[in-house]
N, C-alpha and C. Protein backbone atom coordinates (compact mmCIF):
# COMPACT_ATOMS: atom_id res chain seq x y z
N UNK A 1 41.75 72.77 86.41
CA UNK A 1 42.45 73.95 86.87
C UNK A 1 43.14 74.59 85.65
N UNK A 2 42.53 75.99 85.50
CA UNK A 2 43.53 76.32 84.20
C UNK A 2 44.93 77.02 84.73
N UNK A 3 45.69 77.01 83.24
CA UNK A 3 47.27 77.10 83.20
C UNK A 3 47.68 78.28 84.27
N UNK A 4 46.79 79.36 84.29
CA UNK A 4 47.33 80.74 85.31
C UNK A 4 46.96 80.65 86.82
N UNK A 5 45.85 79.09 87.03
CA UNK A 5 45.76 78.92 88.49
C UNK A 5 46.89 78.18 89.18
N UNK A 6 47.52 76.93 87.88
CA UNK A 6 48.64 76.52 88.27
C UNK A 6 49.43 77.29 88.70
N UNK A 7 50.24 78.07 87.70
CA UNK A 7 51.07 79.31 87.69
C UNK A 7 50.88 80.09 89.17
N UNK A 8 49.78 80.65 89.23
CA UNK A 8 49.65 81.13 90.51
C UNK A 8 50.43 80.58 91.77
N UNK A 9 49.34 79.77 92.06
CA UNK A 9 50.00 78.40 92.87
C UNK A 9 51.21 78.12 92.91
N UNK A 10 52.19 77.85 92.17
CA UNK A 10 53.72 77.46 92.21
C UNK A 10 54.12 78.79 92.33
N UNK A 11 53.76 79.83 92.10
CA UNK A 11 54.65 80.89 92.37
C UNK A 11 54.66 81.42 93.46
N UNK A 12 53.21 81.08 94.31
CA UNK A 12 53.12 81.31 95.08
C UNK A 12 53.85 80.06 96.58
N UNK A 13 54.25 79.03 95.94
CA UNK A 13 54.99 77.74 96.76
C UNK A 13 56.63 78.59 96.66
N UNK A 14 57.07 78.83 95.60
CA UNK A 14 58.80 79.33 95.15
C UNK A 14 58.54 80.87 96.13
N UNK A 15 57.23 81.80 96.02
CA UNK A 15 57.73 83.00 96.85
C UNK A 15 57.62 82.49 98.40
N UNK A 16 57.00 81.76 99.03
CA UNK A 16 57.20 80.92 100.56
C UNK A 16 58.75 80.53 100.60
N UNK A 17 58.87 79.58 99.58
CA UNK A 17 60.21 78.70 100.08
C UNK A 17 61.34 79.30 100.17
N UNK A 18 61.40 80.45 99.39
CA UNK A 18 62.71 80.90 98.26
C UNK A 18 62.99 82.80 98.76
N UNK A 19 61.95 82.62 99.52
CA UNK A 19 61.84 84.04 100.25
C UNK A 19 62.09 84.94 98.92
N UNK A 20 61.14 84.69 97.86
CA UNK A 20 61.23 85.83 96.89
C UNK A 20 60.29 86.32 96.74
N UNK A 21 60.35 87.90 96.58
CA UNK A 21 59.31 89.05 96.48
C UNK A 21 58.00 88.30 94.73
N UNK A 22 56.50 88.12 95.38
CA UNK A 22 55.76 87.02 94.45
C UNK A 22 55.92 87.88 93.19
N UNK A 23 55.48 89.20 93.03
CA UNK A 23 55.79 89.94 91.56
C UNK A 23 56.84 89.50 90.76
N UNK A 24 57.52 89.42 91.65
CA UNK A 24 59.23 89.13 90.55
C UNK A 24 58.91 87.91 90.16
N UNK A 25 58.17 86.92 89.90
CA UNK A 25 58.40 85.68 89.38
C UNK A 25 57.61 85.63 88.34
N UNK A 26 58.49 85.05 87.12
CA UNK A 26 57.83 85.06 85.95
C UNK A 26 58.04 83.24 85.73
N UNK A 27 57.37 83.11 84.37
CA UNK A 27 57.76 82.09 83.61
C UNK A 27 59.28 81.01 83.40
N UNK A 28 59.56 81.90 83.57
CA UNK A 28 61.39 81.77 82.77
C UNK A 28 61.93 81.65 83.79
N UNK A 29 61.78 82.45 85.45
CA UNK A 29 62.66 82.16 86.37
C UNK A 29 63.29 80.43 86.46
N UNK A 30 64.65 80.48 86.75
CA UNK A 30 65.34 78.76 87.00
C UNK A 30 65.36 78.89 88.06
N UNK A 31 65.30 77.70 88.61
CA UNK A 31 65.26 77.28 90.00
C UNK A 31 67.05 77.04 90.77
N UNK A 32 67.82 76.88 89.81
CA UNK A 32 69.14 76.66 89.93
C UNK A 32 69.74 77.91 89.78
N UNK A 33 69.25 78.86 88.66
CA UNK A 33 70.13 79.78 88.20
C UNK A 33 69.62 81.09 88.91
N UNK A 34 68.31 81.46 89.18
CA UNK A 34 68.36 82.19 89.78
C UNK A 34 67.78 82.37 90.87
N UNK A 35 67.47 81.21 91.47
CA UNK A 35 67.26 81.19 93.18
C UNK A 35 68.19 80.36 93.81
N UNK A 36 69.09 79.99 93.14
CA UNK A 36 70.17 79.55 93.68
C UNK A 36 69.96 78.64 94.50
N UNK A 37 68.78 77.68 94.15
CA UNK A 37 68.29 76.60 94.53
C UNK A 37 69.19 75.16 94.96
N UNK A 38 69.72 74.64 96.01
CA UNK A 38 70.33 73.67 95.90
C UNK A 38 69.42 72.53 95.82
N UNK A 39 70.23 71.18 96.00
CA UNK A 39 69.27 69.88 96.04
C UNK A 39 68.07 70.02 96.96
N UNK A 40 68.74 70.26 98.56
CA UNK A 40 67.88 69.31 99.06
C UNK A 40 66.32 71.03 98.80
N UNK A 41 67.06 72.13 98.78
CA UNK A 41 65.71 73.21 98.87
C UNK A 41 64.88 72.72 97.42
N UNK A 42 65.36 72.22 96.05
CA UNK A 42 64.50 71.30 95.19
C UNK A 42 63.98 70.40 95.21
N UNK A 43 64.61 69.51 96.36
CA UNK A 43 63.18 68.38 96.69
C UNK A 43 62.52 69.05 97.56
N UNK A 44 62.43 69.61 98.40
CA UNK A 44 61.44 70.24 99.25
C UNK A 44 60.43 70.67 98.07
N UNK A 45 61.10 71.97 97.53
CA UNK A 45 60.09 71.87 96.24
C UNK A 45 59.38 71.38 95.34
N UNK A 46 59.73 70.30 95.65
CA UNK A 46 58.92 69.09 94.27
C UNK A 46 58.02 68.69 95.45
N UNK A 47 58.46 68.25 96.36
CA UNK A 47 57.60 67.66 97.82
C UNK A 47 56.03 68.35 97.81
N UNK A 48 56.56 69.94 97.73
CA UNK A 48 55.58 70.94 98.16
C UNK A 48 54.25 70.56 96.47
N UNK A 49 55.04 70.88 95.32
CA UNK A 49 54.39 71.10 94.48
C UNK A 49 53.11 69.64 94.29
N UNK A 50 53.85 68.24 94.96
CA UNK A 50 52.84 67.07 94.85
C UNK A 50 52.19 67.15 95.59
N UNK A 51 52.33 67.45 97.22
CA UNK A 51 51.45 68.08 97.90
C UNK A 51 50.10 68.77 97.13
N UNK A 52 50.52 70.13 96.82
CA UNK A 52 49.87 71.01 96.26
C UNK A 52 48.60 70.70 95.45
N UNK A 53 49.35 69.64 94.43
CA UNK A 53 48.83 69.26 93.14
C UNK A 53 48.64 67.80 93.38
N UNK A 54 48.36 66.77 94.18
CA UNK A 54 48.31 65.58 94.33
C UNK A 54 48.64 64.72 93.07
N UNK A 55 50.02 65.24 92.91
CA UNK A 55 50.39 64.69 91.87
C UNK A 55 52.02 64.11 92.64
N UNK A 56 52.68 62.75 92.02
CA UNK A 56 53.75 61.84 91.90
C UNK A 56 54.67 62.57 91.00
N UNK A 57 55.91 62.89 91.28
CA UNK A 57 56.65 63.68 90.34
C UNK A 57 58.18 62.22 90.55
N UNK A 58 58.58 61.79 89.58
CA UNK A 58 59.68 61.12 89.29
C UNK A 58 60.68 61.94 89.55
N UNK A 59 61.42 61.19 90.06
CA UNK A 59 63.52 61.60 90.12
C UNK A 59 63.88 62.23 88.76
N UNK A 60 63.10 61.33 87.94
CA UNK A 60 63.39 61.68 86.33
C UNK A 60 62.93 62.89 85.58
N UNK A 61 61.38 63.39 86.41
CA UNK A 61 60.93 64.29 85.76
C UNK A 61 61.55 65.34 86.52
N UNK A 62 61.31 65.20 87.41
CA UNK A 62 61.96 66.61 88.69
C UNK A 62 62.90 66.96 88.24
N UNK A 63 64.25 66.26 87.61
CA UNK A 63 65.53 66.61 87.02
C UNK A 63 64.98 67.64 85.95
N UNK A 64 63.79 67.82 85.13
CA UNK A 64 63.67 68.31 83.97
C UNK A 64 63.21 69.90 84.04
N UNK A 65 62.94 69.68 85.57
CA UNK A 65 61.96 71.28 86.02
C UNK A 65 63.11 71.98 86.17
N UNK A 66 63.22 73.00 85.38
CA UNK A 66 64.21 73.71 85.48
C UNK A 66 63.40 75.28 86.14
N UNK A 67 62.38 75.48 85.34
CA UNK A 67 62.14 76.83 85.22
C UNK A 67 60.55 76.89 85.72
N UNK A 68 59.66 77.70 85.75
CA UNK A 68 59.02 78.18 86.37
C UNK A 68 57.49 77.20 85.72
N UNK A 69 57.99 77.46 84.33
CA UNK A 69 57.33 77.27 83.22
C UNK A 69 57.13 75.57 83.09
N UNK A 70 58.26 75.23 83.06
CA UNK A 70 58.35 73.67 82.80
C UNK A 70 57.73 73.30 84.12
N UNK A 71 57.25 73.67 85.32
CA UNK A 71 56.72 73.08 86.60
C UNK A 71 55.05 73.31 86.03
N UNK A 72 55.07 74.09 85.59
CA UNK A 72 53.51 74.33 85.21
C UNK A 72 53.07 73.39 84.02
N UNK A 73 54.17 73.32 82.99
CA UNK A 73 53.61 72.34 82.48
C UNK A 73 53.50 71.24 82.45
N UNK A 74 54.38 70.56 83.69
CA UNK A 74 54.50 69.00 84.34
C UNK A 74 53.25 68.74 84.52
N UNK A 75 52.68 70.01 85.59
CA UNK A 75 51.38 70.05 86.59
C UNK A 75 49.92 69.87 85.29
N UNK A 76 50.13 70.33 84.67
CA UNK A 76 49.16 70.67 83.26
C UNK A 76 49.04 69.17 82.93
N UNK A 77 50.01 68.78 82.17
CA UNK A 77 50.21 67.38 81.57
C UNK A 77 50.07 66.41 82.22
N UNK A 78 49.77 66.15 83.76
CA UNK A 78 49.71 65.36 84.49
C UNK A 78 48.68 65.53 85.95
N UNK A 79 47.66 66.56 85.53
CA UNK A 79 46.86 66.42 86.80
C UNK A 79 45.90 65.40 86.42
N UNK A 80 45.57 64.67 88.25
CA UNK A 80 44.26 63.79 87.92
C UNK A 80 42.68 64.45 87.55
């Protein structure tokens, strides 16, 4: 899967969850800072994205996804 199908995909999981208009989401958007994301709507999100991506995301790594960008490149660096 290349990098802009990922991309797609998660932006298209954050405009479902996060009730945000899909254009507006770039790279850089934070999940804390500007969707005002709390805990439990970020594990839902990580939930959704292993779903998605049949991928295992750690307590440890999930802490690291800040931004739009860093979810894509979890997904990149770690698909089967």
């Amino acid at each position: 899967m290349s990098k802009e199908e990922v991309f797609n995909k998660i932006a298209d999981l954050v405009a479902d969850q996060f009730d945000v208009d899909r254009a507006k989401i770039t790279g850089n958007l934070n999940f804390k800072k500007d969707l005002d994301a709390d805990s439990i709507d970020f594990v839902e999100f990580v939930l959704d994205l292993e779903d998605t991506f049949n991928a295992e995301i750690s307590d440890e790594d999930a802490e690291k996804l800040n931004t739009i960008d860093e979810a894509v490149d979890f997904v990149m660096n770690n698909q089967k």
